[in-house]
C-alpha atoms as a PDB file:
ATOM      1  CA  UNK A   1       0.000   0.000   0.000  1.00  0.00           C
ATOM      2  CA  UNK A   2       1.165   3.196  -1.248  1.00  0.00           C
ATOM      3  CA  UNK A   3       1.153   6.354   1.401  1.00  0.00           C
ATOM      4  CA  UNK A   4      -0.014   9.561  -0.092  1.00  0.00           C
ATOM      5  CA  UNK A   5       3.222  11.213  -1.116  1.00  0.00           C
ATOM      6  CA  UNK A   6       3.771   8.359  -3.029  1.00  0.00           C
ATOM      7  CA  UNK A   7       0.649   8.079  -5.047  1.00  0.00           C
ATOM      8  CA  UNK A   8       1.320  11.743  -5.807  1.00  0.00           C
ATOM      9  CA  UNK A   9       4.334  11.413  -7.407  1.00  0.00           C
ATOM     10  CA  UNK A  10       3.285   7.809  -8.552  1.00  0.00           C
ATOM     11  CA  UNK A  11       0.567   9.899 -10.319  1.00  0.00           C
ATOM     12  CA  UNK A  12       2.517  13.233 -11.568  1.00  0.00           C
ATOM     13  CA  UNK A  13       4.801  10.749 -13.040  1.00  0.00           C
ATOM     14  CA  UNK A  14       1.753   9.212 -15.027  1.00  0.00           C
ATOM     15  CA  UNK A  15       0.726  12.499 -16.111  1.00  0.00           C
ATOM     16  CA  UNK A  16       3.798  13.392 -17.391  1.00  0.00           C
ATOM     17  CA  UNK A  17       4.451  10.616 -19.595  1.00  0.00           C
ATOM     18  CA  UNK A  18       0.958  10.878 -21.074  1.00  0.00           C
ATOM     19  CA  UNK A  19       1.368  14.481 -21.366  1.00  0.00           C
ATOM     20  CA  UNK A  20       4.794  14.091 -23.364  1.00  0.00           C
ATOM     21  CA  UNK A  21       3.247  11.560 -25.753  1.00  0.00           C
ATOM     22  CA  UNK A  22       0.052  13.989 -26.871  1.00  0.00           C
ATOM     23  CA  UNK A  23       3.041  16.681 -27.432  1.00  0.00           C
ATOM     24  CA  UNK A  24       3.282  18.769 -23.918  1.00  0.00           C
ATOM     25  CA  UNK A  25       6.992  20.534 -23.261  1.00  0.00           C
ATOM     26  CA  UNK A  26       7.229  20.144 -19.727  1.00  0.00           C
ATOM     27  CA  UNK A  27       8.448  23.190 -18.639  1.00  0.00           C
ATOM     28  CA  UNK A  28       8.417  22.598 -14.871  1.00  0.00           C
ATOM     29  CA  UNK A  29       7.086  19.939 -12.067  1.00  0.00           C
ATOM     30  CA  UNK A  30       6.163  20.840  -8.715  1.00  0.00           C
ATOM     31  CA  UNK A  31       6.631  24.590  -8.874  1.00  0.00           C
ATOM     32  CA  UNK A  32       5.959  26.609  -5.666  1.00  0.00           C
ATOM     33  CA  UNK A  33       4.724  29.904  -4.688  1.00  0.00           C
ATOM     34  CA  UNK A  34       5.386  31.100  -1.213  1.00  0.00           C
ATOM     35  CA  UNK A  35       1.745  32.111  -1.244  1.00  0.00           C
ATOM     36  CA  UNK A  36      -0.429  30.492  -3.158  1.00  0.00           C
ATOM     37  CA  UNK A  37       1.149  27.039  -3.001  1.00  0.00           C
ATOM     38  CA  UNK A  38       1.745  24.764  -6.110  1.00  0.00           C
ATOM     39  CA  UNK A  39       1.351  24.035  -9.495  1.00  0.00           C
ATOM     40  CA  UNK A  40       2.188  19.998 -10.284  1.00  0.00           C
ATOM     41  CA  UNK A  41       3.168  20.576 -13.667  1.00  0.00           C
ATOM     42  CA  UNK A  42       4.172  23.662 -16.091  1.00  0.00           C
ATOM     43  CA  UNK A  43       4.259  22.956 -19.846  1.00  0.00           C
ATOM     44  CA  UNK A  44       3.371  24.103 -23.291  1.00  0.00           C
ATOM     45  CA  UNK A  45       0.917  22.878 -25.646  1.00  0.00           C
ATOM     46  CA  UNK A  46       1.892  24.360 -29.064  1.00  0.00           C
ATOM     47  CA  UNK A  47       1.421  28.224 -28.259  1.00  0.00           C
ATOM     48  CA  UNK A  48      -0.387  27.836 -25.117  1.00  0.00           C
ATOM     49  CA  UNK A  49       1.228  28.152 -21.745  1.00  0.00           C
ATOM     50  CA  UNK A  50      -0.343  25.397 -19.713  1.00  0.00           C
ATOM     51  CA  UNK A  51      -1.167  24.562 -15.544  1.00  0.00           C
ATOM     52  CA  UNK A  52      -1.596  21.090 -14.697  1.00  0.00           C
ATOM     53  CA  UNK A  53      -3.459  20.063 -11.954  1.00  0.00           C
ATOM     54  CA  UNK A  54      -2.848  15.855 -11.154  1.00  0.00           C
ATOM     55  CA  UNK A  55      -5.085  14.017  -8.837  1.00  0.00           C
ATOM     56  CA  UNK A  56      -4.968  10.550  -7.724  1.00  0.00           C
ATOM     57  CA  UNK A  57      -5.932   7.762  -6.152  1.00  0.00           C
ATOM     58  CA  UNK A  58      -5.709   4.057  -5.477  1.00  0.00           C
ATOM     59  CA  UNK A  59      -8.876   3.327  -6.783  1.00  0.00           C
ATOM     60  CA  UNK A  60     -11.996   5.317  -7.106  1.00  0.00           C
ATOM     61  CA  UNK A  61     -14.303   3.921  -4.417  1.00  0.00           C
ATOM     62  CA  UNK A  62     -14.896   7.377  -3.019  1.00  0.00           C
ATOM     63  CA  UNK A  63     -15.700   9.016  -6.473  1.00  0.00           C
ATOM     64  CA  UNK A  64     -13.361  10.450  -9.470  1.00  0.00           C
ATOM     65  CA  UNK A  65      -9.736  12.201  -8.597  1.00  0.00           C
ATOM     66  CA  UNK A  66     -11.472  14.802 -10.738  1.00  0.00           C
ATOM     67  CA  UNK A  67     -13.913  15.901  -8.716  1.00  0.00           C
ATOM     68  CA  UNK A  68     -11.815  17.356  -5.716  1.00  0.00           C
ATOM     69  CA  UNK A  69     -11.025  19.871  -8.359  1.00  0.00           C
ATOM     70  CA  UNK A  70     -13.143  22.559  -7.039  1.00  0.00           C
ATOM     71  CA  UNK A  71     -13.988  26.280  -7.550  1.00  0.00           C
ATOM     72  CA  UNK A  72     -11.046  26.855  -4.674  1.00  0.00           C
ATOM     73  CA  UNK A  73      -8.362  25.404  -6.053  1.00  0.00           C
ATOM     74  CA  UNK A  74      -9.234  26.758  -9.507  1.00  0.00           C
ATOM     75  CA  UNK A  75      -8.998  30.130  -8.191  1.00  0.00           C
ATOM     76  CA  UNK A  76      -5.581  28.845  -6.006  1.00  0.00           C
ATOM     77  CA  UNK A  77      -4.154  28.023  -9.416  1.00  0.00           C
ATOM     78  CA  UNK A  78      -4.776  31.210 -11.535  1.00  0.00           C
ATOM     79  CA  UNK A  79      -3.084  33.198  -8.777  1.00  0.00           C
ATOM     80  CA  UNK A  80      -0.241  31.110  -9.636  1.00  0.00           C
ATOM     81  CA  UNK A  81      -0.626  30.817 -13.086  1.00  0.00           C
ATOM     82  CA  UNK A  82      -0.313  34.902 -13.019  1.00  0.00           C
ATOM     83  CA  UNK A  83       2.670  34.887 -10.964  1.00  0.00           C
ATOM     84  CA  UNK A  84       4.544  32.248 -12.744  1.00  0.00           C
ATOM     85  CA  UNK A  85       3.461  34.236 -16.010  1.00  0.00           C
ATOM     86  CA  UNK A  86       4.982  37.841 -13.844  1.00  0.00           C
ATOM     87  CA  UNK A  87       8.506  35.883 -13.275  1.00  0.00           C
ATOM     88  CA  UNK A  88       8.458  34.572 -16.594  1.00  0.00           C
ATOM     89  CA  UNK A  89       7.156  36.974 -18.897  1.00  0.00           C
ATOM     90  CA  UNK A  90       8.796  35.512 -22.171  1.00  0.00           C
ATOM     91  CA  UNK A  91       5.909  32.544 -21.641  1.00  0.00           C
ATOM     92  CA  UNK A  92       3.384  32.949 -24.131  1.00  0.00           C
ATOM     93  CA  UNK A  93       0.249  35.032 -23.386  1.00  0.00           C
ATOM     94  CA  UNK A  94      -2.737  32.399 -23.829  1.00  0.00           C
ATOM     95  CA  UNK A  95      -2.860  30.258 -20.668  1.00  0.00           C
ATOM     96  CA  UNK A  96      -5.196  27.449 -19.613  1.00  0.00           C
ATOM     97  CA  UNK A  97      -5.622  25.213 -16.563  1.00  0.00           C
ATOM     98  CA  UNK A  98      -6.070  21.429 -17.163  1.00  0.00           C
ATOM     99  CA  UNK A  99      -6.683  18.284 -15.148  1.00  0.00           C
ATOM    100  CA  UNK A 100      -5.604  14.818 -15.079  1.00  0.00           C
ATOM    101  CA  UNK A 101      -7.511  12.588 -13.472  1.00  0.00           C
ATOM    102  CA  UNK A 102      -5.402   9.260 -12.247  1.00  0.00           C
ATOM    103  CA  UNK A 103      -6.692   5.958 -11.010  1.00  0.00           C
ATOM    104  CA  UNK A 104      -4.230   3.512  -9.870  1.00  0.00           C
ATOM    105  CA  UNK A 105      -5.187   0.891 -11.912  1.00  0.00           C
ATOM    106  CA  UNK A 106      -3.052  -1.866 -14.428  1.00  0.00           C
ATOM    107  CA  UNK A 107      -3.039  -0.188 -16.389  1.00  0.00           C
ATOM    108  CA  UNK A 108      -3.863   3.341 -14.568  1.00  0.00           C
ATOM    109  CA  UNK A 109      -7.204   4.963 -15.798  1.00  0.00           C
ATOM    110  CA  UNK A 110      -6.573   8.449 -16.917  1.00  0.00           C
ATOM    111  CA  UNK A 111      -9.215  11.118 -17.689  1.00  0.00           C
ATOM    112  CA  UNK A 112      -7.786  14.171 -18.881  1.00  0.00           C
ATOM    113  CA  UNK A 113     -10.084  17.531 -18.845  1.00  0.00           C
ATOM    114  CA  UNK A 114      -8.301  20.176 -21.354  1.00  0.00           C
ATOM    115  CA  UNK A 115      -9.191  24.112 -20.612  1.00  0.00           C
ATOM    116  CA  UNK A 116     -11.158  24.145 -16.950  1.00  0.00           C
ATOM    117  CA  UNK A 117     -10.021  27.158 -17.324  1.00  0.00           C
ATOM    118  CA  UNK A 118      -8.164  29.823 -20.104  1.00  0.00           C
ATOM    119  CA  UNK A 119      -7.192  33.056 -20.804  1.00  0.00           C
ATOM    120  CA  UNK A 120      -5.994  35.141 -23.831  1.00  0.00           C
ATOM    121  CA  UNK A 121      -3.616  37.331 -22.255  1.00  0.00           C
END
Protein backbone atom coordinates (compact mmCIF):
# COMPACT_ATOMS: atom_id res chain seq x y z
CA UNK A 1 0.00 0.00 0.00
CA UNK A 2 1.17 3.20 -1.25
CA UNK A 3 1.15 6.35 1.40
CA UNK A 4 -0.01 9.56 -0.09
CA UNK A 5 3.22 11.21 -1.12
CA UNK A 6 3.77 8.36 -3.03
CA UNK A 7 0.65 8.08 -5.05
CA UNK A 8 1.32 11.74 -5.81
CA UNK A 9 4.33 11.41 -7.41
CA UNK A 10 3.29 7.81 -8.55
CA UNK A 11 0.57 9.90 -10.32
CA UNK A 12 2.52 13.23 -11.57
CA UNK A 13 4.80 10.75 -13.04
CA UNK A 14 1.75 9.21 -15.03
CA UNK A 15 0.73 12.50 -16.11
CA UNK A 16 3.80 13.39 -17.39
CA UNK A 17 4.45 10.62 -19.60
CA UNK A 18 0.96 10.88 -21.07
CA UNK A 19 1.37 14.48 -21.37
CA UNK A 20 4.79 14.09 -23.36
CA UNK A 21 3.25 11.56 -25.75
CA UNK A 22 0.05 13.99 -26.87
CA UNK A 23 3.04 16.68 -27.43
CA UNK A 24 3.28 18.77 -23.92
CA UNK A 25 6.99 20.53 -23.26
CA UNK A 26 7.23 20.14 -19.73
CA UNK A 27 8.45 23.19 -18.64
CA UNK A 28 8.42 22.60 -14.87
CA UNK A 29 7.09 19.94 -12.07
CA UNK A 30 6.16 20.84 -8.72
CA UNK A 31 6.63 24.59 -8.87
CA UNK A 32 5.96 26.61 -5.67
CA UNK A 33 4.72 29.90 -4.69
CA UNK A 34 5.39 31.10 -1.21
CA UNK A 35 1.75 32.11 -1.24
CA UNK A 36 -0.43 30.49 -3.16
CA UNK A 37 1.15 27.04 -3.00
CA UNK A 38 1.75 24.76 -6.11
CA UNK A 39 1.35 24.03 -9.50
CA UNK A 40 2.19 20.00 -10.28
CA UNK A 41 3.17 20.58 -13.67
CA UNK A 42 4.17 23.66 -16.09
CA UNK A 43 4.26 22.96 -19.85
CA UNK A 44 3.37 24.10 -23.29
CA UNK A 45 0.92 22.88 -25.65
CA UNK A 46 1.89 24.36 -29.06
CA UNK A 47 1.42 28.22 -28.26
CA UNK A 48 -0.39 27.84 -25.12
CA UNK A 49 1.23 28.15 -21.75
CA UNK A 50 -0.34 25.40 -19.71
CA UNK A 51 -1.17 24.56 -15.54
CA UNK A 52 -1.60 21.09 -14.70
CA UNK A 53 -3.46 20.06 -11.95
CA UNK A 54 -2.85 15.86 -11.15
CA UNK A 55 -5.09 14.02 -8.84
CA UNK A 56 -4.97 10.55 -7.72
CA UNK A 57 -5.93 7.76 -6.15
CA UNK A 58 -5.71 4.06 -5.48
CA UNK A 59 -8.88 3.33 -6.78
CA UNK A 60 -12.00 5.32 -7.11
CA UNK A 61 -14.30 3.92 -4.42
CA UNK A 62 -14.90 7.38 -3.02
CA UNK A 63 -15.70 9.02 -6.47
CA UNK A 64 -13.36 10.45 -9.47
CA UNK A 65 -9.74 12.20 -8.60
CA UNK A 66 -11.47 14.80 -10.74
CA UNK A 67 -13.91 15.90 -8.72
CA UNK A 68 -11.81 17.36 -5.72
CA UNK A 69 -11.02 19.87 -8.36
CA UNK A 70 -13.14 22.56 -7.04
CA UNK A 71 -13.99 26.28 -7.55
CA UNK A 72 -11.05 26.86 -4.67
CA UNK A 73 -8.36 25.40 -6.05
CA UNK A 74 -9.23 26.76 -9.51
CA UNK A 75 -9.00 30.13 -8.19
CA UNK A 76 -5.58 28.85 -6.01
CA UNK A 77 -4.15 28.02 -9.42
CA UNK A 78 -4.78 31.21 -11.54
CA UNK A 79 -3.08 33.20 -8.78
CA UNK A 80 -0.24 31.11 -9.64
CA UNK A 81 -0.63 30.82 -13.09
CA UNK A 82 -0.31 34.90 -13.02
CA UNK A 83 2.67 34.89 -10.96
CA UNK A 84 4.54 32.25 -12.74
CA UNK A 85 3.46 34.24 -16.01
CA UNK A 86 4.98 37.84 -13.84
CA UNK A 87 8.51 35.88 -13.27
CA UNK A 88 8.46 34.57 -16.59
CA UNK A 89 7.16 36.97 -18.90
CA UNK A 90 8.80 35.51 -22.17
CA UNK A 91 5.91 32.54 -21.64
CA UNK A 92 3.38 32.95 -24.13
CA UNK A 93 0.25 35.03 -23.39
CA UNK A 94 -2.74 32.40 -23.83
CA UNK A 95 -2.86 30.26 -20.67
CA UNK A 96 -5.20 27.45 -19.61
CA UNK A 97 -5.62 25.21 -16.56
CA UNK A 98 -6.07 21.43 -17.16
CA UNK A 99 -6.68 18.28 -15.15
CA UNK A 100 -5.60 14.82 -15.08
CA UNK A 101 -7.51 12.59 -13.47
CA UNK A 102 -5.40 9.26 -12.25
CA UNK A 103 -6.69 5.96 -11.01
CA UNK A 104 -4.23 3.51 -9.87
CA UNK A 105 -5.19 0.89 -11.91
CA UNK A 106 -3.05 -1.87 -14.43
CA UNK A 107 -3.04 -0.19 -16.39
CA UNK A 108 -3.86 3.34 -14.57
CA UNK A 109 -7.20 4.96 -15.80
CA UNK A 110 -6.57 8.45 -16.92
CA UNK A 111 -9.22 11.12 -17.69
CA UNK A 112 -7.79 14.17 -18.88
CA UNK A 113 -10.08 17.53 -18.85
CA UNK A 114 -8.30 20.18 -21.35
CA UNK A 115 -9.19 24.11 -20.61
CA UNK A 116 -11.16 24.14 -16.95
CA UNK A 117 -10.02 27.16 -17.32
CA UNK A 118 -8.16 29.82 -20.10
CA UNK A 119 -7.19 33.06 -20.80
CA UNK A 120 -5.99 35.14 -23.83
CA UNK A 121 -3.62 37.33 -22.25
Amino acid sequence: MLNKAEVGRLGEEIAENYLKKEGFKILERNWKTLRWGEVDIVARDKNDLVFIEVKTRQDDFFGKPFEAVNYYKIRTLVRCAHHYKLLFPQTPKPMRIDVVSIVLKVPPEIEYFRSVYAEDS
